[in-house]
Protein backbone atom coordinates (compact mmCIF):
# COMPACT_ATOMS: atom_id res chain seq x y z
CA UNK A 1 -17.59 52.94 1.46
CA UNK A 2 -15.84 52.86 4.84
CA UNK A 3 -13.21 49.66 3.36
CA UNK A 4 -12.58 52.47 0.58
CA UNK A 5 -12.01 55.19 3.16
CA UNK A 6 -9.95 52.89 4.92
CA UNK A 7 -7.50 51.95 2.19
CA UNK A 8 -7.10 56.13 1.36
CA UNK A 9 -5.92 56.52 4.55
CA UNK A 10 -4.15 53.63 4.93
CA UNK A 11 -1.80 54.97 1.42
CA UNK A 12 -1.77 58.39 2.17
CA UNK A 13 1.46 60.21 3.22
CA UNK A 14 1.06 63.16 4.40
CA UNK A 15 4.80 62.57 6.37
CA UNK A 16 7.47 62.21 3.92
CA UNK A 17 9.47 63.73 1.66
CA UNK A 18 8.58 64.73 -1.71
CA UNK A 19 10.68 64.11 -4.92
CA UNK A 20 10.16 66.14 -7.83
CA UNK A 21 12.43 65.58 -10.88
CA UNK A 22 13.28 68.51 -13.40
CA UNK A 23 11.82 67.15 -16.53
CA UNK A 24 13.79 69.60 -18.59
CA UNK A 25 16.92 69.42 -17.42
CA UNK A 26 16.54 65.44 -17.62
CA UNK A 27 16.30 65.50 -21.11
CA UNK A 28 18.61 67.79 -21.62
CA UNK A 29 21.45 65.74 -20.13
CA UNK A 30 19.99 62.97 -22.39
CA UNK A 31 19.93 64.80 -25.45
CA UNK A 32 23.73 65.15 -24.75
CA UNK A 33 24.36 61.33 -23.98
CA UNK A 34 22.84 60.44 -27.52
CA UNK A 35 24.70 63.09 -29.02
CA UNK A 36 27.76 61.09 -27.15
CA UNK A 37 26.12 57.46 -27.96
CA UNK A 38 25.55 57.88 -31.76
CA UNK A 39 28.47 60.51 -33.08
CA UNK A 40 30.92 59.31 -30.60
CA UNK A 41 30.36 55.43 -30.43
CA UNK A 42 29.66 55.51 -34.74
CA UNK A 43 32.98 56.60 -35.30
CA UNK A 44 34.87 54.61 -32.66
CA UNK A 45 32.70 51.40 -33.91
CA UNK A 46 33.44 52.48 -37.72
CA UNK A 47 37.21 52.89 -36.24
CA UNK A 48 37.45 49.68 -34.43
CA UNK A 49 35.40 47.42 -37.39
CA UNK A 50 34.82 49.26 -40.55
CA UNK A 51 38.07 50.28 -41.86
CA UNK A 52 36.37 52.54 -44.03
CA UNK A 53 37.09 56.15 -44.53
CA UNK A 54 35.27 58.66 -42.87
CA UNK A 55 32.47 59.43 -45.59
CA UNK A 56 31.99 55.96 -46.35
CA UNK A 57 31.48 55.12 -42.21
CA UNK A 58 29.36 58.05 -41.76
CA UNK A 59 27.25 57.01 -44.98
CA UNK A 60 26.62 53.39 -43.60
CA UNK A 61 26.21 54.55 -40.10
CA UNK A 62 23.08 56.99 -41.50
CA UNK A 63 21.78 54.38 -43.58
CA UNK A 64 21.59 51.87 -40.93
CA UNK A 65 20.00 54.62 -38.66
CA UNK A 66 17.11 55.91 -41.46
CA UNK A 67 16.73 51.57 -41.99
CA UNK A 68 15.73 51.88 -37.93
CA UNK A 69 13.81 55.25 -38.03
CA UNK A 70 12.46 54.87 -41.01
CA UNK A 71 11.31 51.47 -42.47
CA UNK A 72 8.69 49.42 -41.26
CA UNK A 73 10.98 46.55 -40.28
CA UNK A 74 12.67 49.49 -38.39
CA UNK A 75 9.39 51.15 -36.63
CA UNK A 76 8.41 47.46 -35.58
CA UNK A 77 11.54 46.68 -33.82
CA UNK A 78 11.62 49.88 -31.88
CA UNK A 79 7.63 49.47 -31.30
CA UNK A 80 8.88 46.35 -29.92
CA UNK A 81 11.49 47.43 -27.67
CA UNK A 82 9.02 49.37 -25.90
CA UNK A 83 5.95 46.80 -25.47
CA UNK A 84 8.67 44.89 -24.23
CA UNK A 85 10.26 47.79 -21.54
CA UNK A 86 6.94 48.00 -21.08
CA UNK A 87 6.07 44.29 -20.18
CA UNK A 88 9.43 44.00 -18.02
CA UNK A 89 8.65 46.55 -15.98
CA UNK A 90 5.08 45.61 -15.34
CA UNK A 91 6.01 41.67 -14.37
CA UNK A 92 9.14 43.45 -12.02
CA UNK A 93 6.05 45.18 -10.28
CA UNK A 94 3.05 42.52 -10.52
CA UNK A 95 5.96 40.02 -8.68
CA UNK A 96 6.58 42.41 -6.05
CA UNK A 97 3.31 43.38 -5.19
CA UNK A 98 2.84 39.76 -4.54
CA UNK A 99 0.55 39.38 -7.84
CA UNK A 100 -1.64 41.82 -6.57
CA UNK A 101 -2.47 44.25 -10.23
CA UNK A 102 -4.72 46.18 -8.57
CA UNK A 103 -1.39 48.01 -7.11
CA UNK A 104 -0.19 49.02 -10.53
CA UNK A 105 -2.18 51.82 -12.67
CA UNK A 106 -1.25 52.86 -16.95
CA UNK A 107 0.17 56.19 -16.95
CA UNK A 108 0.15 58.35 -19.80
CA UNK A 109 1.57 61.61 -20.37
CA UNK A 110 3.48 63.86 -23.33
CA UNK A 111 6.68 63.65 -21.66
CA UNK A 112 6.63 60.30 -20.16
CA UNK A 113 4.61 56.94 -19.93
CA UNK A 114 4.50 53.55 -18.23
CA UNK A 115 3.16 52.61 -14.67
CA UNK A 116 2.40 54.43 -11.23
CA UNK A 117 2.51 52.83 -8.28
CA UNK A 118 -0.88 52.73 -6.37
CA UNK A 119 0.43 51.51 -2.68
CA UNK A 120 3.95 52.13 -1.46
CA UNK A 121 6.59 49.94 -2.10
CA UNK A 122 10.27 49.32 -0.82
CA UNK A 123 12.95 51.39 -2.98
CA UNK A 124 15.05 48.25 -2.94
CA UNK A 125 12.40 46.81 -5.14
CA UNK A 126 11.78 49.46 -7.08
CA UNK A 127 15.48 50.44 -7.73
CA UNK A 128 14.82 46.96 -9.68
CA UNK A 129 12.22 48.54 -11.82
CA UNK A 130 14.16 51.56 -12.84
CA UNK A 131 17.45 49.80 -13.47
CA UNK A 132 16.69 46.00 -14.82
CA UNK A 133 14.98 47.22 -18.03
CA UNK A 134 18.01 49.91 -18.94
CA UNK A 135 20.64 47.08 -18.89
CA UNK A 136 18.25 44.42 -20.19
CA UNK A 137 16.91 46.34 -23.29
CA UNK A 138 19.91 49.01 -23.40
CA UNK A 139 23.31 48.68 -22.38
CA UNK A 140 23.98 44.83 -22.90
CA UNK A 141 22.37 44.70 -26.49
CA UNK A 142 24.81 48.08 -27.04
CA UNK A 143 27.94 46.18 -25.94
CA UNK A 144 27.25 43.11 -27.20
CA UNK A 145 26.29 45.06 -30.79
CA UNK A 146 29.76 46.62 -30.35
CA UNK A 147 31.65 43.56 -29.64
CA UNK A 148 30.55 41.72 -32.36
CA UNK A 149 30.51 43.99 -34.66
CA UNK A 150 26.86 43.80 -35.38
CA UNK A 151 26.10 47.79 -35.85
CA UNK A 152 22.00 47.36 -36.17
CA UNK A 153 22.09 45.94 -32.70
CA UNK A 154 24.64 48.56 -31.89
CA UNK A 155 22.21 51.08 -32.57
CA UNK A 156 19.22 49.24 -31.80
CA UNK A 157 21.12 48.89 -27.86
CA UNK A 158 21.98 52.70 -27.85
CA UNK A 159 18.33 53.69 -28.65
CA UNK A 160 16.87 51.80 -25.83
CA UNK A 161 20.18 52.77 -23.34
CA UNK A 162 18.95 56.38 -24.41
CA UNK A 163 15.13 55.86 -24.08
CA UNK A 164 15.42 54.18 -20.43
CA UNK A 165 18.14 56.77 -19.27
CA UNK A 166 14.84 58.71 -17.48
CA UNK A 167 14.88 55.76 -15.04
CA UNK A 168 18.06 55.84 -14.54
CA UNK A 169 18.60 59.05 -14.09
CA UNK A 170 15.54 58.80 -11.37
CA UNK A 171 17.36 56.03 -9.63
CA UNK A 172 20.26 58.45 -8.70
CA UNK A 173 18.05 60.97 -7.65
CA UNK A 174 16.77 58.74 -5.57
CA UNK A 175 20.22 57.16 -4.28
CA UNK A 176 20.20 59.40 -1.30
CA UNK A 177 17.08 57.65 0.47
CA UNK A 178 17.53 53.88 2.31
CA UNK A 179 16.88 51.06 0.86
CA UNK A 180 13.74 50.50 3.44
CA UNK A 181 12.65 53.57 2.52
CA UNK A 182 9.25 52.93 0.77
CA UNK A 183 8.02 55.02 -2.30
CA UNK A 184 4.37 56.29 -3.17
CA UNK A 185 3.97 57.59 -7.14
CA UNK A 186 2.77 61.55 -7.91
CA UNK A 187 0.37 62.05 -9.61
CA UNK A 188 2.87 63.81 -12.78
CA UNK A 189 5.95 61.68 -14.08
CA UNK A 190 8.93 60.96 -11.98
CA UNK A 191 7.28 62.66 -8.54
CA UNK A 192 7.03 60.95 -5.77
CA UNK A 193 7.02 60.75 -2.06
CA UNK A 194 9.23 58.57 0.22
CA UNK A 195 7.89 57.44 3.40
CA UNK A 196 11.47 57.12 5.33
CA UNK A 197 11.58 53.44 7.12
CA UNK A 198 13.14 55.35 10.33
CA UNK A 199 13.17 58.84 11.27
């Protein structure tokens, strides 16, 4: 009992400054980027390699998108995409809690899931956490899709750009604080309080 009360006090921080992020207006701003992502980047990707009119690009362009939200093959990539976000992020956090999972709880919640930090943890680390899965999963698959020419991975890259753009959107609103700085998880999604390295 007194090791438990120990480690409480040890974590808790009452001194520092607490980060709240408006869930709303976050996915607003996102709602806008896939707007930008899928009209947008179809028709400059049907513009740069379909040569096809405009019907005929926006037909293919909606048929690959109901293959991805709507077939099985579909559902299991994007179920995949996420075990995997999910997986990266976990291994970013297991390594730099030095292997220690007892620092890393499941979070689940309507507007957002993944992992909550149970002991504080450098933001230089943890701006790793946030950012490695968006390029990893989102924007290089994207590019790559739109280089080639390949518009399944295309899409398959702008769904995941859009569905880790929460983290990265948290990782500028957290761009103001050092990268000493060490950060302790809310209790809701993207809250948190950062215990400032100096003062």
């Amino acid at each position: 009992m007194e090791t438990r009360e120990k480690r409480v006090e040890e974590y808790a921080c009452p001194e520092g400054v607490e980060v709240k992020v408006n869930i709303e207006q976050m996915y607003t701003i996102i709602m806008y980027e896939v707007l930008v992502l899928f009209i947008f980047g179809g028709l400059l990707f049907n513009w740069i390699w379909g040569g096809l009119s405009e019907y005929q690009g926006g037909y293919g362009f909606g048929k690959t998108i109901r293959f991805v939200l709507l077939s099985s093959e579909g559902v299991s990539l994007i179920i995949g995409c996420c075990l995997i976000y999910y997986m990266i992020q976990y291994l970013l956090l297991y390594c730099f809690f030095g292997k220690d999972r007892r620092s890393i709880r499941r979070s689940y919640s309507w507007k957002s899931s993944g992992f909550l930090l149970m002991k504080p943890l450098a933001l230089k680390y943890y701006r790793w956490v946030l950012l490695v899965p968006f390029f990893v999963l989102g924007v290089f698959p994207m590019l790559h899709g739109f280089c080639v020419g390949n518009l399944l991975i295309y899409i398959v890259g702008a769904f995941c750009t859009c569905a880790c753009s929460t983290d990265c959107y948290y990782f500028v609103k957290l761009r103001s604080f050092n990268a000493e700085d060490k950060i302790m998880d809310g209790e809701k999604p993207y809250s948190a309080v950062i215990i400032k390295s100096t003062y």
